[in-house]
C-alpha atoms as a PDB file:
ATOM      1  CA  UNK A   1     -52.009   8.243-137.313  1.00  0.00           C
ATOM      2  CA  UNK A   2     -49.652   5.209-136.682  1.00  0.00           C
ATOM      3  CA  UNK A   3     -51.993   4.335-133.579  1.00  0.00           C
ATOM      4  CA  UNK A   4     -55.081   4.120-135.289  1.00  0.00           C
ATOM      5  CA  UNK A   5     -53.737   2.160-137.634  1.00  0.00           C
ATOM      6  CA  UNK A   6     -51.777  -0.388-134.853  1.00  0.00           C
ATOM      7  CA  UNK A   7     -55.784  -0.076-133.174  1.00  0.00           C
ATOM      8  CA  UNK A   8     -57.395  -0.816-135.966  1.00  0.00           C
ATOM      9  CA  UNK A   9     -59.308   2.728-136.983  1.00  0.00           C
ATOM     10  CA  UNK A  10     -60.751   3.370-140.536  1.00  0.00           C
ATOM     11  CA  UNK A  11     -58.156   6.052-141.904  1.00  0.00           C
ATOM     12  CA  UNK A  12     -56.448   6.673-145.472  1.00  0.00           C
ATOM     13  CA  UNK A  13     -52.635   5.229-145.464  1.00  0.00           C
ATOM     14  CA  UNK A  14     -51.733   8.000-147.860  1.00  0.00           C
ATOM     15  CA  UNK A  15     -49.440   9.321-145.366  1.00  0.00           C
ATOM     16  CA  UNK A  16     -46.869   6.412-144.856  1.00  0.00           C
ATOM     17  CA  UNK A  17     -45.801   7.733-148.416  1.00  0.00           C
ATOM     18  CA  UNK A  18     -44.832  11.063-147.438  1.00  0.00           C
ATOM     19  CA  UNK A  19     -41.140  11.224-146.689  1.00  0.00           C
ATOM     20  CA  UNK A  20     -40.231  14.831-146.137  1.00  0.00           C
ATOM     21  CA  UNK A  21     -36.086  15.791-147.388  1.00  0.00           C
ATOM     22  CA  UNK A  22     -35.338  17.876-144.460  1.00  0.00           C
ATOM     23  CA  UNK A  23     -32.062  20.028-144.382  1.00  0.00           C
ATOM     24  CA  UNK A  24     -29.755  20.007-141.895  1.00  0.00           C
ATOM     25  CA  UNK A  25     -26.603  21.341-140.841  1.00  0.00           C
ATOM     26  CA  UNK A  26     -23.781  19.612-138.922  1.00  0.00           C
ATOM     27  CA  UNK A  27     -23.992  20.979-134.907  1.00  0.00           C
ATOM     28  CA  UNK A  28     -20.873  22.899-133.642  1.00  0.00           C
ATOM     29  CA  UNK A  29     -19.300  21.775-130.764  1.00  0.00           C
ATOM     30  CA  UNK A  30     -18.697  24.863-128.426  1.00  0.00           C
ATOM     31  CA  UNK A  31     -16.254  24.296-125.981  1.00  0.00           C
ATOM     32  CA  UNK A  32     -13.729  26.962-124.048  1.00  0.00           C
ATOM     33  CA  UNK A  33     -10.452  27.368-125.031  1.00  0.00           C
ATOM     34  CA  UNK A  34      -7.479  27.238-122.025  1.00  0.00           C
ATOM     35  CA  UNK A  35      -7.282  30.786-122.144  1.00  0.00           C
ATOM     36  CA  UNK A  36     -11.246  31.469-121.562  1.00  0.00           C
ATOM     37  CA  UNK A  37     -10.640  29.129-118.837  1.00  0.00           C
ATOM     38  CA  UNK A  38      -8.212  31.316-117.739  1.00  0.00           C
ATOM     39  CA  UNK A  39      -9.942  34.789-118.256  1.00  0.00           C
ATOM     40  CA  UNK A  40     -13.412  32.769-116.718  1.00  0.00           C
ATOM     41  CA  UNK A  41     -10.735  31.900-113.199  1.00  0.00           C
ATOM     42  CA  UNK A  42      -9.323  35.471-113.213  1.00  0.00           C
ATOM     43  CA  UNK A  43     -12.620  37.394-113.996  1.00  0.00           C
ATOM     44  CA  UNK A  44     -13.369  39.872-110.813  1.00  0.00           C
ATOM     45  CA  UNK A  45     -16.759  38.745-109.861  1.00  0.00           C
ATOM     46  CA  UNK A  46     -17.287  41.884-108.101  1.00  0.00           C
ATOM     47  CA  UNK A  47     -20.750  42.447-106.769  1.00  0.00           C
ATOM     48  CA  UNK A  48     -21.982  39.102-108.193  1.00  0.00           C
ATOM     49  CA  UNK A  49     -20.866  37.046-105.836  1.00  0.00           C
ATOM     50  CA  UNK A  50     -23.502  34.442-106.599  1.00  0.00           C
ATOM     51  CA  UNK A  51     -21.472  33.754-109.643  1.00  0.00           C
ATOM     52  CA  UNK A  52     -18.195  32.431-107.455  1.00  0.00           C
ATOM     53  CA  UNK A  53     -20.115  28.698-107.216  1.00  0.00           C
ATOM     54  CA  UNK A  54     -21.239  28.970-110.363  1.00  0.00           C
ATOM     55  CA  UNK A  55     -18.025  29.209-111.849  1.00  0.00           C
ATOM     56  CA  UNK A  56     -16.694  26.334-109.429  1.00  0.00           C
ATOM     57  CA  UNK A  57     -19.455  24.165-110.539  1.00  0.00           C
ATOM     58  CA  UNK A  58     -18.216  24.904-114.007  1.00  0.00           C
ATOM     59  CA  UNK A  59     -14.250  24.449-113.727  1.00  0.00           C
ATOM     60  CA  UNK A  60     -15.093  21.344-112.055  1.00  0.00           C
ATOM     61  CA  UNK A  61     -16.973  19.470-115.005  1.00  0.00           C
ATOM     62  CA  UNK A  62     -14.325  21.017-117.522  1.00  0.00           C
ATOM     63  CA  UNK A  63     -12.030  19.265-115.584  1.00  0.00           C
ATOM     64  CA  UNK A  64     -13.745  16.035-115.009  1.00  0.00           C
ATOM     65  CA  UNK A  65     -16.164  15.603-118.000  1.00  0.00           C
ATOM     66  CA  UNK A  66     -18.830  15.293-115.681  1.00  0.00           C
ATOM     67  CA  UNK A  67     -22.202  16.128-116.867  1.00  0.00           C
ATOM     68  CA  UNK A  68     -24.663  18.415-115.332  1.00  0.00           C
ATOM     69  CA  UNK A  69     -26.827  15.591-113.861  1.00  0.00           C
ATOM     70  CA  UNK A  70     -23.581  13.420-112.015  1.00  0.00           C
ATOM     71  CA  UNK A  71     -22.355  17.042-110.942  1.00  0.00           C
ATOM     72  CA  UNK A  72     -25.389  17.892-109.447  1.00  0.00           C
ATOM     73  CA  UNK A  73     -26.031  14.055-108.090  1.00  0.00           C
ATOM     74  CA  UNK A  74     -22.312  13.610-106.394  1.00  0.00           C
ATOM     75  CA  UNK A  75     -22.058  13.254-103.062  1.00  0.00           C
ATOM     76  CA  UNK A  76     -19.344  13.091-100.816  1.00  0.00           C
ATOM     77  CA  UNK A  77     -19.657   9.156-100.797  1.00  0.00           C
ATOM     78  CA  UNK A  78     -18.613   9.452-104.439  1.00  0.00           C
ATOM     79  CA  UNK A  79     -15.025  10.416-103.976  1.00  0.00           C
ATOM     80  CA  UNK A  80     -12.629   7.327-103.453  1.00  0.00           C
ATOM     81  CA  UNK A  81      -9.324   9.041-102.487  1.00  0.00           C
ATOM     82  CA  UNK A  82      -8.323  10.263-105.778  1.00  0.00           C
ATOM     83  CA  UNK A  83     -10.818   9.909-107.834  1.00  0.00           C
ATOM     84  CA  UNK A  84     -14.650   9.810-108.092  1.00  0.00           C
ATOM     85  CA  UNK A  85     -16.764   6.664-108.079  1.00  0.00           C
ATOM     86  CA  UNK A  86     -20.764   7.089-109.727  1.00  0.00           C
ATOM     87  CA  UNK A  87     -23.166   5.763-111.853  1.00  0.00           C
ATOM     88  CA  UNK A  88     -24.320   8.198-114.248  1.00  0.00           C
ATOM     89  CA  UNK A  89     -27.736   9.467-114.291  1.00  0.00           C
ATOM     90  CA  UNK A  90     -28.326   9.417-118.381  1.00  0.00           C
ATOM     91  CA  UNK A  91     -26.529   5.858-118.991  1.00  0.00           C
ATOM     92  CA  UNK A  92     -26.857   4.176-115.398  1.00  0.00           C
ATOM     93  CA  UNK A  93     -23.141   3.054-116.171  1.00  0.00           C
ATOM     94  CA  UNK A  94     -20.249   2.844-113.287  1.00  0.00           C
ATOM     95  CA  UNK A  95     -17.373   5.713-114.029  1.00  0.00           C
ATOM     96  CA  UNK A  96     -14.184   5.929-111.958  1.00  0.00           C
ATOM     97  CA  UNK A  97     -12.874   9.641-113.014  1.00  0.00           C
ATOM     98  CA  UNK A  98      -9.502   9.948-111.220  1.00  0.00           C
ATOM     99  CA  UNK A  99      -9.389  13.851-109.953  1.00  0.00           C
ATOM    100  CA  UNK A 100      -6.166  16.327-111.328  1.00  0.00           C
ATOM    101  CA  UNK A 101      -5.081  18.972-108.938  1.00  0.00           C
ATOM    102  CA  UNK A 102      -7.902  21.563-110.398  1.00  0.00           C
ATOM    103  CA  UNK A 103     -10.628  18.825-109.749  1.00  0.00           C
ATOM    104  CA  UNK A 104      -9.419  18.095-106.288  1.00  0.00           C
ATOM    105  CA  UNK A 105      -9.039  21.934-105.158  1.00  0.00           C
ATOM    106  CA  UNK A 106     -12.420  22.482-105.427  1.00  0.00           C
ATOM    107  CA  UNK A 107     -13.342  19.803-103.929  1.00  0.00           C
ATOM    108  CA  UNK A 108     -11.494  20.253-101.296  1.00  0.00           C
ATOM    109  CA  UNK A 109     -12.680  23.777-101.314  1.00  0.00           C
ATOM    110  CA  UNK A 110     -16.296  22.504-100.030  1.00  0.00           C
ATOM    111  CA  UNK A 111     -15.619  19.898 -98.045  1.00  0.00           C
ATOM    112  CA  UNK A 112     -16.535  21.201 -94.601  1.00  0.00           C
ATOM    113  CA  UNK A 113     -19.879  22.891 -96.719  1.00  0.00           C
ATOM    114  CA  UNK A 114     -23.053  21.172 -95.464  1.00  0.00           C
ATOM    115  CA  UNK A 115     -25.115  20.521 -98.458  1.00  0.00           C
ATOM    116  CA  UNK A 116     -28.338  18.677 -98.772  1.00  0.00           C
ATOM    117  CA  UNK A 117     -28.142  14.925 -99.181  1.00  0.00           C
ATOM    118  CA  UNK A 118     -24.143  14.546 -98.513  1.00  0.00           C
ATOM    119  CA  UNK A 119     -23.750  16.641-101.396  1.00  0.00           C
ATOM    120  CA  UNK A 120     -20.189  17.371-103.029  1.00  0.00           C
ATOM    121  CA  UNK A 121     -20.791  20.932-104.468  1.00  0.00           C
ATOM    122  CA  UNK A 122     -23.017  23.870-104.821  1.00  0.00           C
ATOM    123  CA  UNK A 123     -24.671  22.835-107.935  1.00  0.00           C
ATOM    124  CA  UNK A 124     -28.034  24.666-108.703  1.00  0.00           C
ATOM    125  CA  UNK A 125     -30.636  24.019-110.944  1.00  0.00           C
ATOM    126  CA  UNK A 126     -30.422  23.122-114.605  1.00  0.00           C
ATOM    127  CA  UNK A 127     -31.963  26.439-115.996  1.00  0.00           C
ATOM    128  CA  UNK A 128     -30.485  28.911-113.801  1.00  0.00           C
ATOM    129  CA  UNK A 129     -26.814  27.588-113.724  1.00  0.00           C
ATOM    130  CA  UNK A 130     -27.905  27.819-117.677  1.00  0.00           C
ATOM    131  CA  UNK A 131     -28.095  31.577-117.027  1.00  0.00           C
ATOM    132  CA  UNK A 132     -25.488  32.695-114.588  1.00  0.00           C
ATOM    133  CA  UNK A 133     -23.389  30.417-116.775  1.00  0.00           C
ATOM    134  CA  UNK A 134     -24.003  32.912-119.543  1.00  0.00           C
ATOM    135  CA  UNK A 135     -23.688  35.647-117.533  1.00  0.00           C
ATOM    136  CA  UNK A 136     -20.502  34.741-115.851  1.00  0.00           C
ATOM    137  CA  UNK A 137     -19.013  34.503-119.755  1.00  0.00           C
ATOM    138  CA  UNK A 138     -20.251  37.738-120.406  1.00  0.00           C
ATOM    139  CA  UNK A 139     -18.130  39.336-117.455  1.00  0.00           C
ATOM    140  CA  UNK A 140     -15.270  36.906-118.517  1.00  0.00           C
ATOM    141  CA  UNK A 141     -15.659  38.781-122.019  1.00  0.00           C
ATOM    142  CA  UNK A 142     -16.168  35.310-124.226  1.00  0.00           C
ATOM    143  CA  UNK A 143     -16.971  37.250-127.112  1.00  0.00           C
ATOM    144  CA  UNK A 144     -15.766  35.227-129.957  1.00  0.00           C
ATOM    145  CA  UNK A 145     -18.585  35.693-132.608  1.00  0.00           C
ATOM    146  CA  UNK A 146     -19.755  32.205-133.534  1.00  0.00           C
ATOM    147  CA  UNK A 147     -22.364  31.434-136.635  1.00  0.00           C
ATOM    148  CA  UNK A 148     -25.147  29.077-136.326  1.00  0.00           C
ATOM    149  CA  UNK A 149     -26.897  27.613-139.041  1.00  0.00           C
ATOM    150  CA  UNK A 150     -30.173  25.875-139.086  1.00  0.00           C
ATOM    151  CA  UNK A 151     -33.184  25.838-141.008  1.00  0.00           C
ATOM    152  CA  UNK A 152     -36.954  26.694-140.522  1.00  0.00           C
ATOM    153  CA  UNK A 153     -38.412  24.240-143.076  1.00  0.00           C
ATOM    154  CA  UNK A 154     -36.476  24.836-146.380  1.00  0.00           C
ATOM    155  CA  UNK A 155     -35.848  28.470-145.056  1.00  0.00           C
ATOM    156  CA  UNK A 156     -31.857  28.732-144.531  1.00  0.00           C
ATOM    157  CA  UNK A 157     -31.184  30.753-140.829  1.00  0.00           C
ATOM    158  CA  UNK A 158     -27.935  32.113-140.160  1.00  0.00           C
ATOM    159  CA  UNK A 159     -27.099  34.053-136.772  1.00  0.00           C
ATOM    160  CA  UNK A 160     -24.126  35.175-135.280  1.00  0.00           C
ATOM    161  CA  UNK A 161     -24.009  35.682-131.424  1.00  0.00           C
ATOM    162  CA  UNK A 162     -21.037  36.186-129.369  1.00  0.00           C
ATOM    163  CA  UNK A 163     -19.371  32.961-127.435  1.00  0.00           C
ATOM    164  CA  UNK A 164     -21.241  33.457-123.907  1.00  0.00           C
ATOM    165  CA  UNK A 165     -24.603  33.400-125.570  1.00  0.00           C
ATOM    166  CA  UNK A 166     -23.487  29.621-126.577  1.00  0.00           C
ATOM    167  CA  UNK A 167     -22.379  28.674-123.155  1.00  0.00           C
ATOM    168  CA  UNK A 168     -24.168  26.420-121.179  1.00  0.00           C
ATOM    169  CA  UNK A 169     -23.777  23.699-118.272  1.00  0.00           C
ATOM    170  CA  UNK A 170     -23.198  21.149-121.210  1.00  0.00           C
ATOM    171  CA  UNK A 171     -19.898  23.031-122.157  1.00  0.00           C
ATOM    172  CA  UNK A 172     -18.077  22.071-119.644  1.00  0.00           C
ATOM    173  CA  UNK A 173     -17.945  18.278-120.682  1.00  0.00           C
ATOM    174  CA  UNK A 174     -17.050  19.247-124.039  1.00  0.00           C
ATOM    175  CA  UNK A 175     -14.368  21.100-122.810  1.00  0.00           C
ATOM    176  CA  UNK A 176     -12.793  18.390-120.890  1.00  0.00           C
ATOM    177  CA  UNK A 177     -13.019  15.775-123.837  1.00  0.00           C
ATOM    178  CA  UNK A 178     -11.529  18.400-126.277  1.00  0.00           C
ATOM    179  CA  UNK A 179      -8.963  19.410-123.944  1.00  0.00           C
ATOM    180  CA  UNK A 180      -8.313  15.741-123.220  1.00  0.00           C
ATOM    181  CA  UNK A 181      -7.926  14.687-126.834  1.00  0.00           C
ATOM    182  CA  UNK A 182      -5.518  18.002-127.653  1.00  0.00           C
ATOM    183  CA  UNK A 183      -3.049  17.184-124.743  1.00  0.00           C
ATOM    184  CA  UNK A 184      -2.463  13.896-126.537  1.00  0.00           C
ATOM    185  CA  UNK A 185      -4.380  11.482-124.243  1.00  0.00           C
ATOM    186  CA  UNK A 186      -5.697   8.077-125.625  1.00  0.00           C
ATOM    187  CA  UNK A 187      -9.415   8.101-126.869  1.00  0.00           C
ATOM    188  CA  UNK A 188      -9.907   5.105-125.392  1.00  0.00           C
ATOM    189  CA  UNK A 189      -8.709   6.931-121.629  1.00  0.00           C
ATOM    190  CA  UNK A 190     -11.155   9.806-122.992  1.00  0.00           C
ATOM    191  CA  UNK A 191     -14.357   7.512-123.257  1.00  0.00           C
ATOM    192  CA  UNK A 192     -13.589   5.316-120.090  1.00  0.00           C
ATOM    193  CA  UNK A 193     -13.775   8.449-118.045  1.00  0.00           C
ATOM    194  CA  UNK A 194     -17.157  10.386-120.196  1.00  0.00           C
ATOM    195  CA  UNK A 195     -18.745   6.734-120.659  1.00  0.00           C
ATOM    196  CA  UNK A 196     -18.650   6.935-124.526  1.00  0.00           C
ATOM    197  CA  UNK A 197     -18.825   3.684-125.809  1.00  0.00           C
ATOM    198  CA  UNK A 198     -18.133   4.237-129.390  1.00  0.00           C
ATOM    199  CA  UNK A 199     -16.169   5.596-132.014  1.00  0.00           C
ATOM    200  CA  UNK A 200     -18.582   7.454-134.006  1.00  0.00           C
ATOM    201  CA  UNK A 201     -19.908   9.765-130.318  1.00  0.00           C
ATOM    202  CA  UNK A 202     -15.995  10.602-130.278  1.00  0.00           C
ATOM    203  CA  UNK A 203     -15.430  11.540-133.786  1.00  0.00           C
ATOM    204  CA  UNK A 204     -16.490  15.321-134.000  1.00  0.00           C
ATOM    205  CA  UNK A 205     -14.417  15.884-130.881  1.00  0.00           C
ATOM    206  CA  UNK A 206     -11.163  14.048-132.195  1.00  0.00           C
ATOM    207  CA  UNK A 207     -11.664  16.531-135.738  1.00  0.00           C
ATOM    208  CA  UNK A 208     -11.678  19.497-133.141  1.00  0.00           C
ATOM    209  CA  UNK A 209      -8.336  18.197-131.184  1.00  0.00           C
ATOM    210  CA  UNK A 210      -7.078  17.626-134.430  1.00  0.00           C
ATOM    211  CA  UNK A 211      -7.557  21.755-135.593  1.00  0.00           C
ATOM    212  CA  UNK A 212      -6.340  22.314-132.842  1.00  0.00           C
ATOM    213  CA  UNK A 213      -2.906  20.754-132.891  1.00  0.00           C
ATOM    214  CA  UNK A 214      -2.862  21.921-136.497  1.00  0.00           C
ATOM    215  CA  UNK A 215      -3.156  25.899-135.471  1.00  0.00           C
ATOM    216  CA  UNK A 216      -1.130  25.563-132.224  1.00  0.00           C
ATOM    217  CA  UNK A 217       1.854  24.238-134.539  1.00  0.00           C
ATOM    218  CA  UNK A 218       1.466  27.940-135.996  1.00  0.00           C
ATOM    219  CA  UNK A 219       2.745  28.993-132.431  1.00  0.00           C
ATOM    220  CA  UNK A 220       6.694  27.412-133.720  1.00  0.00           C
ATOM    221  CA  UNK A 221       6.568  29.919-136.371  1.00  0.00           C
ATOM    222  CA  UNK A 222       7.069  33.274-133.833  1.00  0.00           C
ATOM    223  CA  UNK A 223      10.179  31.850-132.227  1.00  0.00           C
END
């Protein structure tokens, strides 16, 4: 209706007055804890095999912040001793991430693994790493209920599914930067390596840090 009006077609403008109150609720960020990363590194894959690169894939951008795009995008051109050099595929901004020991062992894990296009890892595509993602923290047991809320109009929706039905490749950035933040490290170090560049993009994740050091100060009180 905007376009006919911008091109000039007869219509009623009884519609730029409508201004619809729509509820919302405030997203949850899901992220894994150390100890899901933990039961997702010691889960026996058994016969599903296909879920070993999978879960490789995953470590790697919980421990880099990469998303799924400069994941799947890195090549072997990327990594400058010890770190990784790229331009991001959402932002088109330049990102040194230097690699930790758990970055850099699966790297080096792949590095005599032909892949197309000078490729750094095994990363599939979008939907079905979505999938085996979910699957993989099924077998790992992530089973922490979690409630969503959203609404359908003015109709209020709550669900409760467990953790692994949450999961998806976007979880492991959120896991780095919440991880990041918890150990103590400067936000400012946190959005040089994610390419945040402000404050307010950083804020839910420094709240979760935060409840986090507040409930891992509970840990003092069984000694």
């Amino acid at each position: 209706m905007k376009w006919c009006k911008n091109n000039n077609y007869t219509i009623t403008y009884n519609f730029e007055e409508f201004k619809p109150k729509l509820k919302e609720t405030s997203k949850k960020i899901i992220f894994l804890t150390q100890e899901e990363i933990e039961q997702i590194k010691s889960t026996d894959l058994g016969t599903k095999s296909y879920l070993e690169r999978v879960r490789d894939v995953l470590l790697f951008c919980c421990y880099t912040g990469l998303r799924y795009s400069d994941a799947f995008s890195l090549t072997r051109h990327d990594i400058k001793n010890d770190a990784i050099e790229f331009v991001t595929k959402k932002t088109n901004d330049m990102l040194r991430v230097e690699l930790n020991k758990h970055s850099r062992a699966i790297l080096e894990k792949y590095k005599d693994v032909p892949f197309e296009k000078g490729k750094a890892l095994p990363v599939i595509s979008n939907q079905k790493m979505n999938d085996y993602i979910k699957e993989l923290g099924e077998l790992a047991e992530i089973n922490e209920p979690i409630r969503e809320t959203y609404y359908v109009g003015n109709e209020r929706i709550d669900e409760v599914k467990p953790k692994y039905e949450h999961l998806s490749t976007h979880v492991g950035r959120r896991t780095f930067i919440c991880t990041a933040l918890s150990l103590g490290i400067p936000v400012q170090v946190v959005m040089k390596w994610t390419g945040h560049s402000d404050y307010k993009s950083m804020k839910p994740y420094i709240d979760v840090a935060d409840t986090i050091k507040a409930n891992a100060m509970t840990k003092f009180d069984m000694i």
